[in-house]
PDB file of N, CA and C in Angstrom:
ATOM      1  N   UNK A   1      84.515   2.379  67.244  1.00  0.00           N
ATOM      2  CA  UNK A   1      85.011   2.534  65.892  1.00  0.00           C
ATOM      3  C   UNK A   1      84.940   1.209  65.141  1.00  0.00           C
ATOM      4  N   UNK A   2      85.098   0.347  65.980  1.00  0.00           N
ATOM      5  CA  UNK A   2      85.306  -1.020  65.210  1.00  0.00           C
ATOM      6  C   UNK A   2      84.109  -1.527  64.842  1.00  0.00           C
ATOM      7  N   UNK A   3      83.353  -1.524  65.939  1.00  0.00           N
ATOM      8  CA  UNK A   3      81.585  -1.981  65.560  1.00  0.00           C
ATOM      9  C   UNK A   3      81.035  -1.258  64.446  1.00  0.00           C
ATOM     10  N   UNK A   4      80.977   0.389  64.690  1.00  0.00           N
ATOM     11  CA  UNK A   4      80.731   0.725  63.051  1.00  0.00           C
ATOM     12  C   UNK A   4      81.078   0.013  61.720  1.00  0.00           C
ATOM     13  N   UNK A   5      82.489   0.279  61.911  1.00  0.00           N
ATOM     14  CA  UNK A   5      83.304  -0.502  60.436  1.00  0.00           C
ATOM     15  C   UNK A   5      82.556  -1.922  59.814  1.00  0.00           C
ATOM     16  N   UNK A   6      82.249  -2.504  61.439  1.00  0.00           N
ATOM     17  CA  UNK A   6      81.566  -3.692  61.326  1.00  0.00           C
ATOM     18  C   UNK A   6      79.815  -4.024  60.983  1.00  0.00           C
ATOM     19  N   UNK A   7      79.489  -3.037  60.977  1.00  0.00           N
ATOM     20  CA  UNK A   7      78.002  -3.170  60.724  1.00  0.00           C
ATOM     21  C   UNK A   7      78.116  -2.112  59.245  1.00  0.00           C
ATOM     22  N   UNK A   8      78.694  -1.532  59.187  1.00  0.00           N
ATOM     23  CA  UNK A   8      78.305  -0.831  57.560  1.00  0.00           C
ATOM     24  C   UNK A   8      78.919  -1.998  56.590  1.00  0.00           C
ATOM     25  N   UNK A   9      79.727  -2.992  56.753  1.00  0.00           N
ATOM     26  CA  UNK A   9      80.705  -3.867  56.046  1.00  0.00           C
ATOM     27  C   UNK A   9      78.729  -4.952  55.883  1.00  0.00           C
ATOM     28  N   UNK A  10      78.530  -5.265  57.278  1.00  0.00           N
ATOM     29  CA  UNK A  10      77.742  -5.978  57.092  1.00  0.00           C
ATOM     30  C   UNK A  10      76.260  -5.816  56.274  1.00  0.00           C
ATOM     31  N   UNK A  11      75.947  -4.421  56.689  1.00  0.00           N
ATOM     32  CA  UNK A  11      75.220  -3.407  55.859  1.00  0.00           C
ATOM     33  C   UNK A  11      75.215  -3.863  54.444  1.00  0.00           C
ATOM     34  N   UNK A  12      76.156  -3.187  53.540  1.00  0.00           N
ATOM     35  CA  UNK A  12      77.225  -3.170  52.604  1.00  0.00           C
ATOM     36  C   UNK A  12      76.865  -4.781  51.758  1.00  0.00           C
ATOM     37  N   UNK A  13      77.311  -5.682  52.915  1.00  0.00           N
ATOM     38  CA  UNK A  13      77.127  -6.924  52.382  1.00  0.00           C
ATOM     39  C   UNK A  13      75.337  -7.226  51.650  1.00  0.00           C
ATOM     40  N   UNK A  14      74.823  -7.515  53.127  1.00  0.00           N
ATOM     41  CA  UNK A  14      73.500  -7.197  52.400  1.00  0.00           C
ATOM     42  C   UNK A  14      72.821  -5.818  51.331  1.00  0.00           C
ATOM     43  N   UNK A  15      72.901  -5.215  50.697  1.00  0.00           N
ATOM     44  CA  UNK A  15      72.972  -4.652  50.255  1.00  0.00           C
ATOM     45  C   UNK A  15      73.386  -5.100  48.802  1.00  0.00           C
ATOM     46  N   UNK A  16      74.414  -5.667  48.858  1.00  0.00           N
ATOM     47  CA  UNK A  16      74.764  -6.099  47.492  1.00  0.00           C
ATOM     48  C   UNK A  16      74.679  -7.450  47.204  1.00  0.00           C
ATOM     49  N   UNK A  17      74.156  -8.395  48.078  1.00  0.00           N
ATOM     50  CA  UNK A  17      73.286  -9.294  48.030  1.00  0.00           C
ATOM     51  C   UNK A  17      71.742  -9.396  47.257  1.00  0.00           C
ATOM     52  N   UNK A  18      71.212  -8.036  47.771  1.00  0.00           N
ATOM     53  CA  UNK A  18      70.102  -7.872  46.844  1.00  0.00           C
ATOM     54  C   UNK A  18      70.219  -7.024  45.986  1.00  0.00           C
ATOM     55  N   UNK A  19      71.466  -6.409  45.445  1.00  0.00           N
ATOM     56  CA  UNK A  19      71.623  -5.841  43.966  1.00  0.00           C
ATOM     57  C   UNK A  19      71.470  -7.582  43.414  1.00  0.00           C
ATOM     58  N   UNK A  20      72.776  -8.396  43.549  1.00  0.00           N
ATOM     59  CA  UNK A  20      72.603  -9.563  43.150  1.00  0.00           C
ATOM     60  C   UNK A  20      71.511 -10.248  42.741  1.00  0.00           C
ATOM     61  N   UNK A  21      70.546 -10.340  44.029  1.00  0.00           N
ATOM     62  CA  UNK A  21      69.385 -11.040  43.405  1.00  0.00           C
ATOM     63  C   UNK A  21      68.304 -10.337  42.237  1.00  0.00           C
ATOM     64  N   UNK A  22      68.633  -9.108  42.615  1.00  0.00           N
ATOM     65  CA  UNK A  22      67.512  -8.202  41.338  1.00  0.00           C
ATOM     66  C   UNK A  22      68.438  -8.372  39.930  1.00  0.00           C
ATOM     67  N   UNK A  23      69.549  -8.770  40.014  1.00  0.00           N
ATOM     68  CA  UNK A  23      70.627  -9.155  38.534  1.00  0.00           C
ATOM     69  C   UNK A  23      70.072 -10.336  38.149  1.00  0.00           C
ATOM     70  N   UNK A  24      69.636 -11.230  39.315  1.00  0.00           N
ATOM     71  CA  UNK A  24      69.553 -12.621  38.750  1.00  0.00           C
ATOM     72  C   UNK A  24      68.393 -12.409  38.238  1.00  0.00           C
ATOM     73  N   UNK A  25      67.386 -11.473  38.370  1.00  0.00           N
ATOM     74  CA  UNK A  25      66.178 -12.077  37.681  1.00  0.00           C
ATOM     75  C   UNK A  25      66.341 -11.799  36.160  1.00  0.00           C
ATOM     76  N   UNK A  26      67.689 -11.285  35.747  1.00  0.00           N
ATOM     77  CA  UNK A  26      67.690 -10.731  34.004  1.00  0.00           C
ATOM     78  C   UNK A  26      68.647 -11.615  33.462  1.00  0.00           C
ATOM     79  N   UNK A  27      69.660 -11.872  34.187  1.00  0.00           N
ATOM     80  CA  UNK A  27      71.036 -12.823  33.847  1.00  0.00           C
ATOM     81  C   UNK A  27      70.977 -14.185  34.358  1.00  0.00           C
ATOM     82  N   UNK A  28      71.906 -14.916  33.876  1.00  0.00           N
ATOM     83  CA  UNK A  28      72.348 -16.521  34.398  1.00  0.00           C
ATOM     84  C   UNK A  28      72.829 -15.969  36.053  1.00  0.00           C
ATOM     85  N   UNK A  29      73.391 -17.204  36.410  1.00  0.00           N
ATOM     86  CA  UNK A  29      73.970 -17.319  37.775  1.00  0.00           C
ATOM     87  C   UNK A  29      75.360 -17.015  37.486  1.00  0.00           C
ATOM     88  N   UNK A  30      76.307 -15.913  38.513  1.00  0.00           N
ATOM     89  CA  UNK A  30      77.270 -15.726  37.928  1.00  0.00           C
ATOM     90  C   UNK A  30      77.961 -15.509  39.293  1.00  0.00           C
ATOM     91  N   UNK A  31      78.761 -16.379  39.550  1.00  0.00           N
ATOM     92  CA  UNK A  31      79.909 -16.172  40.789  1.00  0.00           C
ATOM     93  C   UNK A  31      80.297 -14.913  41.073  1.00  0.00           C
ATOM     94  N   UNK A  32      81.180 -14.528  39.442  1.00  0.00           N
ATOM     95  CA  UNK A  32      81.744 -13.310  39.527  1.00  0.00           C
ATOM     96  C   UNK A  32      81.262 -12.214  40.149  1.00  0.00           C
ATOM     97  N   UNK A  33      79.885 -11.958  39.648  1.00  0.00           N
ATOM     98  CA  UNK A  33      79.000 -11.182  40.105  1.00  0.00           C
ATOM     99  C   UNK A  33      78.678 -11.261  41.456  1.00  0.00           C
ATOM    100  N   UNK A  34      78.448 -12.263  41.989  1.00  0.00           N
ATOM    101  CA  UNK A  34      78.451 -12.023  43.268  1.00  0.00           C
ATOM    102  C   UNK A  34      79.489 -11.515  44.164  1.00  0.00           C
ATOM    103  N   UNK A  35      80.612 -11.895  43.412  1.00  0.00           N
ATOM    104  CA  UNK A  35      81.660 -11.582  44.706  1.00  0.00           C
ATOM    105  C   UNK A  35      82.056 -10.332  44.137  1.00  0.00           C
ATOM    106  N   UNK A  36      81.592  -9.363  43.088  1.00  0.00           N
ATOM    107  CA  UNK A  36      82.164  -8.232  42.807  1.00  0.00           C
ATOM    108  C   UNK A  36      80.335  -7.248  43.742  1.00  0.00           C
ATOM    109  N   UNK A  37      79.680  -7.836  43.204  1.00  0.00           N
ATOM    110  CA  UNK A  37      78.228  -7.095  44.130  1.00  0.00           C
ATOM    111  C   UNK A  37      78.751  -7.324  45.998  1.00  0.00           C
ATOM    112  N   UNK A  38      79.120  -8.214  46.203  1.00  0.00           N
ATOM    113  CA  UNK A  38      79.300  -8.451  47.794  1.00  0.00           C
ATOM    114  C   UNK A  38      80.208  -7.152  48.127  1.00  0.00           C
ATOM    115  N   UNK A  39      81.126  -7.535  47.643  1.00  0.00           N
ATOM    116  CA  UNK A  39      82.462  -6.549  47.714  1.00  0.00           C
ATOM    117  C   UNK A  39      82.581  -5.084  47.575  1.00  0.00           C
ATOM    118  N   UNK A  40      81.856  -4.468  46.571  1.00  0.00           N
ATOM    119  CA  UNK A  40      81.409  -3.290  46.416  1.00  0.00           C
ATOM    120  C   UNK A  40      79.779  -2.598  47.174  1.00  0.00           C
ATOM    121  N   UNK A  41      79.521  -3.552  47.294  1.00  0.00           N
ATOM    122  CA  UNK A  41      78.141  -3.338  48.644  1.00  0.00           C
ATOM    123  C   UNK A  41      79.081  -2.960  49.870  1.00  0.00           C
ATOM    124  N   UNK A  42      79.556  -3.583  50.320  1.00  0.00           N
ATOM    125  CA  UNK A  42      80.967  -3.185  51.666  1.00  0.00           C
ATOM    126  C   UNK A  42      81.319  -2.075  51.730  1.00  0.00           C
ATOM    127  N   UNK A  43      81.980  -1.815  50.099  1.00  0.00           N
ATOM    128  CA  UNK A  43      82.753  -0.987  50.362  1.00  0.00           C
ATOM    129  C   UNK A  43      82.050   0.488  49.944  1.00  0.00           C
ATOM    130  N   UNK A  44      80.881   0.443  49.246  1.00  0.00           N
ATOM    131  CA  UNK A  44      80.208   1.492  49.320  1.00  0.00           C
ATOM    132  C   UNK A  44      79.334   1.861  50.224  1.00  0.00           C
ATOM    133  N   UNK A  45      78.468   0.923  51.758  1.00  0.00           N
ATOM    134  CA  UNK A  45      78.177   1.185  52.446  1.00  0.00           C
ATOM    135  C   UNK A  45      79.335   2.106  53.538  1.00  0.00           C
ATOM    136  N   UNK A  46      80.578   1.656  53.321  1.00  0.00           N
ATOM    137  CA  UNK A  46      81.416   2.046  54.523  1.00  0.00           C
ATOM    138  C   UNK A  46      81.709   3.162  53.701  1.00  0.00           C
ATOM    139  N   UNK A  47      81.950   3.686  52.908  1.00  0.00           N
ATOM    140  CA  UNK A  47      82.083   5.064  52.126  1.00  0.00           C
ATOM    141  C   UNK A  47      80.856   5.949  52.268  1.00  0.00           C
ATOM    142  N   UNK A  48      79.896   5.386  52.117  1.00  0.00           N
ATOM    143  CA  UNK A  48      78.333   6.221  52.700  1.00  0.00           C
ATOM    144  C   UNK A  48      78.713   6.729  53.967  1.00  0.00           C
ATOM    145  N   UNK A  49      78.770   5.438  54.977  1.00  0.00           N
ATOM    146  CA  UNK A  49      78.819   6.078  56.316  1.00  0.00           C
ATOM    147  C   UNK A  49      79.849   7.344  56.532  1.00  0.00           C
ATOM    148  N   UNK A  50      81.034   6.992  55.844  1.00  0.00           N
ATOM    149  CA  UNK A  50      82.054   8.144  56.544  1.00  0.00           C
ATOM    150  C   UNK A  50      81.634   9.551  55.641  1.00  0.00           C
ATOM    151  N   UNK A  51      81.068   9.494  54.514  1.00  0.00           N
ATOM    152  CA  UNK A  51      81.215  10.503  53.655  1.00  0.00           C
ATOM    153  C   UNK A  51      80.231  11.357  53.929  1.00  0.00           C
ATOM    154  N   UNK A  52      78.825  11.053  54.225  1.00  0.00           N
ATOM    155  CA  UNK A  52      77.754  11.897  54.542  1.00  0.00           C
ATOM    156  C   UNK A  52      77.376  11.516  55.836  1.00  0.00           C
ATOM    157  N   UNK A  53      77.338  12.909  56.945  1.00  0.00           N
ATOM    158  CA  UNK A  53      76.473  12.431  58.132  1.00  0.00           C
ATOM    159  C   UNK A  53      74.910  12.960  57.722  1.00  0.00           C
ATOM    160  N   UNK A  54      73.932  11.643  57.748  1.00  0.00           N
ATOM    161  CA  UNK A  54      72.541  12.226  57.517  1.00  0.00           C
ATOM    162  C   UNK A  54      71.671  11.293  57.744  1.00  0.00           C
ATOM    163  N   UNK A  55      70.917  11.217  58.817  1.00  0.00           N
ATOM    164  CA  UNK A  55      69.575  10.243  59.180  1.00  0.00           C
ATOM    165  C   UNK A  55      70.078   9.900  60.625  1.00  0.00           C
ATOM    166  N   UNK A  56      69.115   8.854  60.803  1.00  0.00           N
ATOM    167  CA  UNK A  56      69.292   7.895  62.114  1.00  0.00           C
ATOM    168  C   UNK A  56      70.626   7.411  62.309  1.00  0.00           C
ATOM    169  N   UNK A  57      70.590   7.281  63.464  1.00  0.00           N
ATOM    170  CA  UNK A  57      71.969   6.133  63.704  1.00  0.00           C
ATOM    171  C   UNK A  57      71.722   4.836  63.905  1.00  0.00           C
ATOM    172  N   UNK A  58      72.592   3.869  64.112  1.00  0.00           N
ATOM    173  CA  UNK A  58      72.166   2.473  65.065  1.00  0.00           C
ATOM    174  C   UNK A  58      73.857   2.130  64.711  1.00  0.00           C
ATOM    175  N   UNK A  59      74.476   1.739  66.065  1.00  0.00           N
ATOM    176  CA  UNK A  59      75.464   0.724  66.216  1.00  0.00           C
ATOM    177  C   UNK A  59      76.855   1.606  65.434  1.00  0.00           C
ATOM    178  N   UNK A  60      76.474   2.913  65.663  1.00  0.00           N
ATOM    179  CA  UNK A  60      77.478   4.027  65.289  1.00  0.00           C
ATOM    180  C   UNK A  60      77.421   4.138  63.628  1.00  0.00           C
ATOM    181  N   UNK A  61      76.540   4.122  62.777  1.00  0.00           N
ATOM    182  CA  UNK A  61      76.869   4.415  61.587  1.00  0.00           C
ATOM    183  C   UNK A  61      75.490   4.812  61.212  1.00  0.00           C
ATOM    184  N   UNK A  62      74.998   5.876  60.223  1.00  0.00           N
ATOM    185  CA  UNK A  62      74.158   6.894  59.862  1.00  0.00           C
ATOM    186  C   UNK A  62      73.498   5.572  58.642  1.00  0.00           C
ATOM    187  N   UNK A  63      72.268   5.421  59.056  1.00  0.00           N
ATOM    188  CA  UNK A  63      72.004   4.341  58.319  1.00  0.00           C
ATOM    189  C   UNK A  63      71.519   4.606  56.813  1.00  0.00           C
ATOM    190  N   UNK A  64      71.050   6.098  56.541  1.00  0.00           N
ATOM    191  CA  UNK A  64      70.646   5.887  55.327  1.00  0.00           C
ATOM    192  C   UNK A  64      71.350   6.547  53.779  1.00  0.00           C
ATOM    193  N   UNK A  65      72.664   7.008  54.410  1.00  0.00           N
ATOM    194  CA  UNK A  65      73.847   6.619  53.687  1.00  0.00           C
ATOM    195  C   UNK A  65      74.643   5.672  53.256  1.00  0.00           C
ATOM    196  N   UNK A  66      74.734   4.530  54.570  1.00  0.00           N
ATOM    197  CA  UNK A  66      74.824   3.552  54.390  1.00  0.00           C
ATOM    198  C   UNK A  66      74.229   2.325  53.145  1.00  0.00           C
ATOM    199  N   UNK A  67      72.718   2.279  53.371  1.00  0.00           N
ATOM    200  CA  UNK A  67      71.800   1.868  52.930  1.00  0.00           C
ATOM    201  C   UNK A  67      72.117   2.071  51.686  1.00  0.00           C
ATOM    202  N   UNK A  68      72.026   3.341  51.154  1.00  0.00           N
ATOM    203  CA  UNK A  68      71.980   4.188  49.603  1.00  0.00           C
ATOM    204  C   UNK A  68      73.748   4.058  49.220  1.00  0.00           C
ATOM    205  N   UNK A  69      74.865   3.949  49.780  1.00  0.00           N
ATOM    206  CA  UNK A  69      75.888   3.691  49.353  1.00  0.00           C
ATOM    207  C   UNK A  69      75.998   2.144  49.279  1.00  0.00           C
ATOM    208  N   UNK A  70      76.105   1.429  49.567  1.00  0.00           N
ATOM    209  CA  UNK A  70      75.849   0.082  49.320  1.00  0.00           C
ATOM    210  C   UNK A  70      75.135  -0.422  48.102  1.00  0.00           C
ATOM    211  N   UNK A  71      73.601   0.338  48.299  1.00  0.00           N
ATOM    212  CA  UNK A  71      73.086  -0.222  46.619  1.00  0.00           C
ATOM    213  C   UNK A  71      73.422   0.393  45.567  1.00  0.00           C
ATOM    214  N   UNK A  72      74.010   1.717  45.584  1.00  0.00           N
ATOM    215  CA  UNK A  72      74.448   2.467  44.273  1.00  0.00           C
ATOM    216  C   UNK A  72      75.516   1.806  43.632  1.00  0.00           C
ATOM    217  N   UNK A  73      76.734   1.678  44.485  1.00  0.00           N
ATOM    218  CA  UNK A  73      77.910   1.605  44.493  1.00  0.00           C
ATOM    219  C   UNK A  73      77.630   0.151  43.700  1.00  0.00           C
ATOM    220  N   UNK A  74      76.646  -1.123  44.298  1.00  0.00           N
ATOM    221  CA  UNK A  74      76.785  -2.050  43.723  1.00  0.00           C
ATOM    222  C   UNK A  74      76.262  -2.010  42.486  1.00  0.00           C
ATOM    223  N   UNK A  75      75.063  -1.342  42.440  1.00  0.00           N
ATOM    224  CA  UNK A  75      74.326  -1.184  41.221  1.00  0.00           C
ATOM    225  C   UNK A  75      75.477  -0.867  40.397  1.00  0.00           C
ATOM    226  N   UNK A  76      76.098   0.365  40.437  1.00  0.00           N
ATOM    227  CA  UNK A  76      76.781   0.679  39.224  1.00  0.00           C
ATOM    228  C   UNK A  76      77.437  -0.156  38.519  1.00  0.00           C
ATOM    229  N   UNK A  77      79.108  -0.716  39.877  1.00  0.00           N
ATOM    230  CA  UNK A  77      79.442  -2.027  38.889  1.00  0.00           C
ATOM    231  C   UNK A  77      79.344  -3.110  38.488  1.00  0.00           C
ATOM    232  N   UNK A  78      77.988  -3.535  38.614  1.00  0.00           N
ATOM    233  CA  UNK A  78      76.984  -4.341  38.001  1.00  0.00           C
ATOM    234  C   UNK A  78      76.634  -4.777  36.695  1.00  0.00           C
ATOM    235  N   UNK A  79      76.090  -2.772  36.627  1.00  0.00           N
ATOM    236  CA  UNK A  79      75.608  -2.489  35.068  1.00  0.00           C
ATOM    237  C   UNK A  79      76.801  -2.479  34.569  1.00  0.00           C
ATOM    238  N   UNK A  80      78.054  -1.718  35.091  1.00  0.00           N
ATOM    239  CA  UNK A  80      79.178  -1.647  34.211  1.00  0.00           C
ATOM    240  C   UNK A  80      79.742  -2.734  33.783  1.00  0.00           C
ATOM    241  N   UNK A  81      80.011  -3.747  34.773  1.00  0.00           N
ATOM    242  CA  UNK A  81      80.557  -5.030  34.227  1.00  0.00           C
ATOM    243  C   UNK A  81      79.575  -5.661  33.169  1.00  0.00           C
ATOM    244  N   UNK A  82      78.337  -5.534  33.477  1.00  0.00           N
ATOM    245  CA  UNK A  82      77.567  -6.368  32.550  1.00  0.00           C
ATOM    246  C   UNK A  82      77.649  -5.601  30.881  1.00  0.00           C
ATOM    247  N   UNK A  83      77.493  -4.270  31.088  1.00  0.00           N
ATOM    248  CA  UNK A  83      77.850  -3.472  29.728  1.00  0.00           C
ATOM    249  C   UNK A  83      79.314  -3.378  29.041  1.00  0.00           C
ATOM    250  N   UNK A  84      80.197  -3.109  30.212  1.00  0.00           N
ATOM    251  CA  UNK A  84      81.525  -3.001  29.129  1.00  0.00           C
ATOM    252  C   UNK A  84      82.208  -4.377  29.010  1.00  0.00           C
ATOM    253  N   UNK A  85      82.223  -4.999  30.117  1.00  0.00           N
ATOM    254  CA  UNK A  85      82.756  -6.296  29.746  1.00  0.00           C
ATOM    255  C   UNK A  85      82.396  -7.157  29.421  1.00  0.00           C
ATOM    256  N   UNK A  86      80.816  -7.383  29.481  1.00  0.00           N
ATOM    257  CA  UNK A  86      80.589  -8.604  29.375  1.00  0.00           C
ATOM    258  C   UNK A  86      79.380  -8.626  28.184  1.00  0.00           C
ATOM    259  N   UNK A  87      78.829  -6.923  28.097  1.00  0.00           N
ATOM    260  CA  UNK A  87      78.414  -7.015  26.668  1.00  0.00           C
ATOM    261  C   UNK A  87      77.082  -7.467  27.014  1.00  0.00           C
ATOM    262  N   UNK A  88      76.388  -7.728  28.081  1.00  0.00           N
ATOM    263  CA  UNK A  88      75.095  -8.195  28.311  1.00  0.00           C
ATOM    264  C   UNK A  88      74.461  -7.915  28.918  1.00  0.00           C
ATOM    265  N   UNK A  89      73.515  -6.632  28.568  1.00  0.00           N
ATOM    266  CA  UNK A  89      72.493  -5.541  29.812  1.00  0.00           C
ATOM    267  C   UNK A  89      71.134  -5.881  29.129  1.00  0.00           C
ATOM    268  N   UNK A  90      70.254  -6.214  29.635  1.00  0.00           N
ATOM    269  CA  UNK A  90      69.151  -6.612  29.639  1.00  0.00           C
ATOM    270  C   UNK A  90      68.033  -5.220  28.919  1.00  0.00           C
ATOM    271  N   UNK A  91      67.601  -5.820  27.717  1.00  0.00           N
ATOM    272  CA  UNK A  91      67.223  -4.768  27.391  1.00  0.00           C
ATOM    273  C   UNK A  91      65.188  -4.121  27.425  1.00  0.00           C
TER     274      UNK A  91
END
């Protein structure tokens, strides 16, 4: 149980690491952003895993829920922060 938790977190992480870097190629460098993309990569990979069983496994977690919850989840509040708060979506 724990190793799962631990590899979709890590999953998750990467994951919203490279939402991050596909942000940077439109925006400045932005802390915030990273630690809200890190954070929501986590926590939408570990919401993938438990929410849909579907694909391969490895290291107890269904990887391509994982995968696809991680980048959505970050994607979204990405665009959202960049649109409602911050007023700056790349057009």
């Amino acid at each position: 149980m724990l190793l799962s938790i631990i590899t979709a977190v890590i999953v998750g992480l990467a994951m919203g690491a490279a939402v991050y870097a596909i942000d940077r190629f439109f925006h400045e460098k932005s802390i915030i952003m990273l630690g809200l993309d890190l954070a929501f990569g986590a926590l939408g990979s570990y919401s993938g895993t438990y929410l849909v069983n579907y694909g391969p496994h490895l290291l107890g977690v269904d990887i391509l829920p994982t995968l696809v919850g991680g980048l959505v989840l970050s994607f979204v509040v990405t665009y959202g922060v960049r649109k409602f708060v911050l007023g700056k979506v790349a057009h």
